[in-house]
Protein backbone atom coordinates (compact mmCIF):
# COMPACT_ATOMS: atom_id res chain seq x y z
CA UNK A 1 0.00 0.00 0.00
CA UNK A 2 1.63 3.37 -1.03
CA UNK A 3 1.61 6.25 1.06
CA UNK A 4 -0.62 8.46 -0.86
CA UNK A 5 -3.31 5.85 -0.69
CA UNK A 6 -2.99 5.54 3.45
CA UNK A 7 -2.68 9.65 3.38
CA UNK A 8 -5.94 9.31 1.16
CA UNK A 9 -7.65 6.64 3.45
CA UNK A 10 -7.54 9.05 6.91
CA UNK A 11 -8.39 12.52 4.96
CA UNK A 12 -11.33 9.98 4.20
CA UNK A 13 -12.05 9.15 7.43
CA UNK A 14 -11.70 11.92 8.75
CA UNK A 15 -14.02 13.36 6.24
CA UNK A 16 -16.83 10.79 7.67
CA UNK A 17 -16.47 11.32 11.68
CA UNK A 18 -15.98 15.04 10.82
CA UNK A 19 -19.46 14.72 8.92
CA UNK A 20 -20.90 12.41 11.29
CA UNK A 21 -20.02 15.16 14.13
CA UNK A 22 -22.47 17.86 11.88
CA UNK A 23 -25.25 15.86 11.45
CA UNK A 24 -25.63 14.14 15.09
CA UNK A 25 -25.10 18.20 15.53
CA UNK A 26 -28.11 19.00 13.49
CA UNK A 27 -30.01 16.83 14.80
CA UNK A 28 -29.89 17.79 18.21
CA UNK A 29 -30.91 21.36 17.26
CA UNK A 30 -33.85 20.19 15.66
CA UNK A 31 -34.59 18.04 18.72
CA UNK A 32 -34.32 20.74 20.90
CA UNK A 33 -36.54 23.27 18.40
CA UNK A 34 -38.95 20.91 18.17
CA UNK A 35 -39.71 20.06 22.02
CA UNK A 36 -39.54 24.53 22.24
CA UNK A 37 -42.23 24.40 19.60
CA UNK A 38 -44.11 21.98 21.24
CA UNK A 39 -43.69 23.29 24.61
CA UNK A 40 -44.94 26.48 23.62
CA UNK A 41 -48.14 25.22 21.80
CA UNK A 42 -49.02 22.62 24.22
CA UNK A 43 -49.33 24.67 27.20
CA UNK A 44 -50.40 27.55 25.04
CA UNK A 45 -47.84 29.71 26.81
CA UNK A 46 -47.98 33.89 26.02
CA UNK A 47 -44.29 35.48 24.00
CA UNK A 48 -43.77 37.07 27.67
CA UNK A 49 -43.43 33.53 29.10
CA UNK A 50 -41.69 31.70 26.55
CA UNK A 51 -41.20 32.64 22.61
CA UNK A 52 -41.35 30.51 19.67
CA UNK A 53 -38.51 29.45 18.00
CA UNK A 54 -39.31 31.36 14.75
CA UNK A 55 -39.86 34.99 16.81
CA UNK A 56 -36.35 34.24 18.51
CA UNK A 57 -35.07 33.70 14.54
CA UNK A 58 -37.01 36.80 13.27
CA UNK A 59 -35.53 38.72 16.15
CA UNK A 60 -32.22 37.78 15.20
CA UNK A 61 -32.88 38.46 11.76
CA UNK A 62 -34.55 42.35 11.79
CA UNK A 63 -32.01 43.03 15.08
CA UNK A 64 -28.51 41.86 13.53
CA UNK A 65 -26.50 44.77 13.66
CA UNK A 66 -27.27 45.67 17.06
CA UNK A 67 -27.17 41.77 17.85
CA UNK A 68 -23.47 41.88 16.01
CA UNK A 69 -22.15 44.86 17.90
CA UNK A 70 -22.54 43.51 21.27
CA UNK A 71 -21.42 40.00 19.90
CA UNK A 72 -18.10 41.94 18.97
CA UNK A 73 -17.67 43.58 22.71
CA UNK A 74 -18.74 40.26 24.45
CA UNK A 75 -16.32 38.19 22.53
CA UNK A 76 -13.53 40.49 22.89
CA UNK A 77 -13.84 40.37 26.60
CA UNK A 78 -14.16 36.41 26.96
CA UNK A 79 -11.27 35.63 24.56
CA UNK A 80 -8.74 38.09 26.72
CA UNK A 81 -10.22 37.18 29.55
CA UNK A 82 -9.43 33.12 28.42
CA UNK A 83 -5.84 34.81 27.56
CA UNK A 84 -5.15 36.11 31.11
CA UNK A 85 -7.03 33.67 32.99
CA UNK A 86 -4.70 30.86 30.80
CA UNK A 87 -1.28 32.79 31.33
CA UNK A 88 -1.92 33.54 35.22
CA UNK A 89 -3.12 29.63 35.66
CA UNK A 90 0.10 28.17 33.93
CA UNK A 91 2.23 30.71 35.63
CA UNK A 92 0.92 30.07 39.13
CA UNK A 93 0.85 25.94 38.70
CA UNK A 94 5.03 26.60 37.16
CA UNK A 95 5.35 28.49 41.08
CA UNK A 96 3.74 25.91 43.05
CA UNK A 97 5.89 23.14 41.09
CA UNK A 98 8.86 25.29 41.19
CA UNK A 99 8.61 26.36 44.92
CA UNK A 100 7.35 24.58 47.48
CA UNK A 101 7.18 26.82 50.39
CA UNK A 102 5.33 29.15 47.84
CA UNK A 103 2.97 26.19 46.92
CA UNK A 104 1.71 25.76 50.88
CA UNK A 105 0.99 29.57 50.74
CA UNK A 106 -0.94 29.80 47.60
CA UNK A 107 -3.00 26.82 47.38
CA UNK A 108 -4.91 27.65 50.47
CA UNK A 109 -5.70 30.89 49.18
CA UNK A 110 -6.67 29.31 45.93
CA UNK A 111 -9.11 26.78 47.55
CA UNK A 112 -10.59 29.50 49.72
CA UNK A 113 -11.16 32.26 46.28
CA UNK A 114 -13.41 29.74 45.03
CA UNK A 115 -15.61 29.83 48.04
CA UNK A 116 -16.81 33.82 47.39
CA UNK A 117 -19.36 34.01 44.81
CA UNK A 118 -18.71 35.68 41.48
CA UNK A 119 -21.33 37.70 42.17
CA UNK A 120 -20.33 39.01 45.64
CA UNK A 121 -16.92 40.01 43.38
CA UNK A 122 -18.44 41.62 40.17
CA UNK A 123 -18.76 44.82 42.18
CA UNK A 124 -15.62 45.20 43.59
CA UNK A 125 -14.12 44.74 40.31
CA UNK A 126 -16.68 47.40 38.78
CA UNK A 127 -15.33 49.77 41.77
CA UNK A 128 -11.90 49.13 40.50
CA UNK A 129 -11.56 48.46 37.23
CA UNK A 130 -14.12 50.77 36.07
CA UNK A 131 -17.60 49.97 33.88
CA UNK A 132 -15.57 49.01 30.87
CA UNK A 133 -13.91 46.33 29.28
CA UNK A 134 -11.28 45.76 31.89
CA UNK A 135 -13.36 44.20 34.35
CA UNK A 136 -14.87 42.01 32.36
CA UNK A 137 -12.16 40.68 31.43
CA UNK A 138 -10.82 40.13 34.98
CA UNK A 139 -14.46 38.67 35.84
CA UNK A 140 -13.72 35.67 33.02
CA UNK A 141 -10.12 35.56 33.82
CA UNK A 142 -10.96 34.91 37.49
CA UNK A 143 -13.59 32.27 37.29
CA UNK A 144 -11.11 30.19 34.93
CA UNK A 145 -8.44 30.51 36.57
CA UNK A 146 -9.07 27.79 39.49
CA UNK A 147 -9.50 24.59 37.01
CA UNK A 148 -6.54 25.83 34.68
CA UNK A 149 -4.56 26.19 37.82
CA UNK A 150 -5.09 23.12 39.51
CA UNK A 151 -5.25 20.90 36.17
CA UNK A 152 -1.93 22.12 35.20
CA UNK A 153 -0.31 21.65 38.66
CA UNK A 154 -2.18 17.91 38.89
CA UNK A 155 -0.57 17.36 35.52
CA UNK A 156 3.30 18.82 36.43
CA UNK A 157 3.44 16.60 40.09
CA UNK A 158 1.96 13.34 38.64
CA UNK A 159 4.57 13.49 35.78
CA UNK A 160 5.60 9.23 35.39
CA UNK A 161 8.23 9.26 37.79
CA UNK A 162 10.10 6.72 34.95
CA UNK A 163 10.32 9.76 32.88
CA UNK A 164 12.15 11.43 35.24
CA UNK A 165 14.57 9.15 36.64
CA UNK A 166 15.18 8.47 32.55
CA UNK A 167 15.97 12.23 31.85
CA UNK A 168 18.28 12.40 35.72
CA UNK A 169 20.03 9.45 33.95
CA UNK A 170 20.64 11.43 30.18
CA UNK A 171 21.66 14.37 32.43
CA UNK A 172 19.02 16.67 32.01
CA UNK A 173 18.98 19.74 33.97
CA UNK A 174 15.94 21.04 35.76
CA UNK A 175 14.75 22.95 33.12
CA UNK A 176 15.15 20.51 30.84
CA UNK A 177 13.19 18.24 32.87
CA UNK A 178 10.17 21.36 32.80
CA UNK A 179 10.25 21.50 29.15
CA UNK A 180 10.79 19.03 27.74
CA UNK A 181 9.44 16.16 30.28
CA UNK A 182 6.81 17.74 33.38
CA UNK A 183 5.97 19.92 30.38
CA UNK A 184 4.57 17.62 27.56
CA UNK A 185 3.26 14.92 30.21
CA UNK A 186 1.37 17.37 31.42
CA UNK A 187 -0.39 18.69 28.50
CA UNK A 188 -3.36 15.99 28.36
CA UNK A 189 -4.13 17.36 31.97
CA UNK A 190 -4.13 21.63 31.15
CA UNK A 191 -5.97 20.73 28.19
CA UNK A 192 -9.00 19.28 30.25
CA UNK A 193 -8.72 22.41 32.32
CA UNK A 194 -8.66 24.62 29.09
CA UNK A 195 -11.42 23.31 27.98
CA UNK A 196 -13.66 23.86 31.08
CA UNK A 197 -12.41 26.82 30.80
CA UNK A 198 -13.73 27.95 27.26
CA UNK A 199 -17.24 26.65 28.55
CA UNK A 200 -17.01 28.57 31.79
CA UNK A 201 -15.23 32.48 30.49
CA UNK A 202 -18.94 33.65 28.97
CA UNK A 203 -20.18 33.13 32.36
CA UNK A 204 -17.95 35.33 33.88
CA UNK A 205 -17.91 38.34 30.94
CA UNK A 206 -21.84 37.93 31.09
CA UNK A 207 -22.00 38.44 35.12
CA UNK A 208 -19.76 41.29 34.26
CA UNK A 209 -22.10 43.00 32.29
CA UNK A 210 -24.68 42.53 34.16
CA UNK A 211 -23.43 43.87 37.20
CA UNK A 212 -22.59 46.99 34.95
CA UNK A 213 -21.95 47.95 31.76
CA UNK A 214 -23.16 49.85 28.48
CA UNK A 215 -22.42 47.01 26.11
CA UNK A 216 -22.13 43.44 25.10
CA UNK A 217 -25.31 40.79 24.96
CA UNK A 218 -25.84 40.61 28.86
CA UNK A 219 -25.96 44.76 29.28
CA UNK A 220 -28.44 43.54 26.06
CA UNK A 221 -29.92 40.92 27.77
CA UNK A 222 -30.94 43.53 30.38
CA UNK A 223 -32.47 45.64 28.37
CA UNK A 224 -34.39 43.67 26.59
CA UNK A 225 -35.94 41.84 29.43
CA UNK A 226 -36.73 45.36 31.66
CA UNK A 227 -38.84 46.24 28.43
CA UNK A 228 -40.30 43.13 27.95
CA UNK A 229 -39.12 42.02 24.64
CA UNK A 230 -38.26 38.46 25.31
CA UNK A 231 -37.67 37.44 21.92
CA UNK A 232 -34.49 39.40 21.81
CA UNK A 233 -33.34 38.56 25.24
CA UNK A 234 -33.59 34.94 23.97
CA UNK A 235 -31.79 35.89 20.74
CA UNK A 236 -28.84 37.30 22.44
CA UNK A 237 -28.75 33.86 24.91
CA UNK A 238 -28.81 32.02 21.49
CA UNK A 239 -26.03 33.99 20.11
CA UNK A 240 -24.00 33.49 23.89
CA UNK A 241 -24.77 30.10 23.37
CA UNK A 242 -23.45 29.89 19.82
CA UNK A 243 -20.09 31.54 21.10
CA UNK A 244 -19.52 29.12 23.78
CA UNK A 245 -20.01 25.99 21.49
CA UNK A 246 -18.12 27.70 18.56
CA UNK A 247 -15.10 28.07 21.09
CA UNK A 248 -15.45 24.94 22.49
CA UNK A 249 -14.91 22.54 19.40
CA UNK A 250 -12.35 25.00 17.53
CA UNK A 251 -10.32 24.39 21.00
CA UNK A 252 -10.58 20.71 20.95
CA UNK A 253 -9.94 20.56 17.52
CA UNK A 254 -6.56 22.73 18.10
CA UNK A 255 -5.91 20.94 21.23
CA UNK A 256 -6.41 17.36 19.39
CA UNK A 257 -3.95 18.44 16.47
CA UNK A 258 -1.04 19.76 18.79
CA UNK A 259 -1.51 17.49 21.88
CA UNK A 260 -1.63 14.02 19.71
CA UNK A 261 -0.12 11.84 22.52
CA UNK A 262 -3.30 12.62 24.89
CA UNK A 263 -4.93 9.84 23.47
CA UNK A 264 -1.83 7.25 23.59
């Protein structure tokens, strides 16, 4: 068998899971449509309550550009607040691995900063960072940066102590060991925690702009509900809810092409 045909037979198969993906995909949107629509006409339920399907649709339709310019500001704020809340995460887990009097001072503190609400935060970080995009951004950063943190730092201690005693024996220094051994073994672990944390950022831009703001689709979200029009408070969830997805698989498809050995 030549080469080009095996290269030939996996962009195939690929082809046909990749398909296979869309159309289970598909299908559970029109599940989910079609239990709205018949939730709605079953119990007869008012537009106030609960809008169909197709008023969300011609909301997002005959709204779009104001839809689309909050889209832009919400975005901007979850993906640098995935940025920050990524960087600080790695950095802290590299400390705690790195230093160990440093780790029995931080990790306390960690444990304990997920026992305050994120709402009980959201306005201190309005008094501080201001009603713009800044604390937004700390908002998503901070409610991702937990799981990163301790999925990294799970992944850098419970390197196979066989790798290390392999590198101590090639005479690898300590960085050495970090990069190219605690490093890479680690991956499979920071890239569970990166992906709870793609899920988990719009929460924390959205409680941001609820708290306070002047844009993005919660501040929209807002304003749509206080005047009633509940059809466009549902488009904007839609549209929240297409970001988070859309994120979602183009990391896992990222972290599946550059982290191959996750599966081995």
């Amino acid at each position: 068998m030549t080469k080009q045909v095996v290269v030939q037979q996996g962009l195939t198969s690929r082809i046909k899971a990749n398909t296979s993906h869309v159309v289970r995909l598909i299908i559970s949107c029109l599940v989910v449509l079609g239990l709205w629509q018949a939730t709605v006409s079953f119990f007869d339920l008012p537009s106030f309550i609960l809008p169909e399907p197709m008023a969300v649709f011609d909301r997002l339709g005959s709204r779009s550009d104001v839809l689309l310019q909050h889209t832009i500001v919400t975005s901007q704020e979850i993906v640098l607040g995935l940025l920050l809340g990524l960087s600080m995460g790695l950095m802290f887990a590299l400390q705690m691995l790195l230093f160990e009097p440093l780790r029995r001072w931080l990790l306390p503190i960690l444990i304990a900063s997920q026992a305050i609400p994120v709402f009980a935060i959201a306005p201190i970080l309005m008094l501080w960072f201001g009603y713009g995009i800044a604390s937004k951004v700390v908002m998503a950063a901070l409610i991702i940066f937990f799981p990163v943190t301790t999925c990294c730092y799970d992944g850098l201690r419970n390197t196979p102590k066989g790798y290390l005693d392999l590198s101590k024996t090639m005479g690898a220094t300590r960085w050495q060991q970090l990069t190219q051994v605690r490093l890479p073994a680690a991956m499979p672990a920071l890239a569970s925690g990166i992906r709870v944390a793609v899920v988990v950022a719009p929460i924390g831009a959205v409680v941001g702009e609820w708290v306070g703001s002047s844009a993005g689709l919660g501040y929209l979200m807002l304003q749509a509900n206080a005047r009633m029009m509940i059809d466009e408070m549902f488009a904007a969830l839609f549209i929240l809810a297409l970001i988070s997805v859309t994120l979602y698989f183009i990391t896992d498809r990222l972290l599946n092409k550059f982290i191959p050995w996750q599966f081995d």
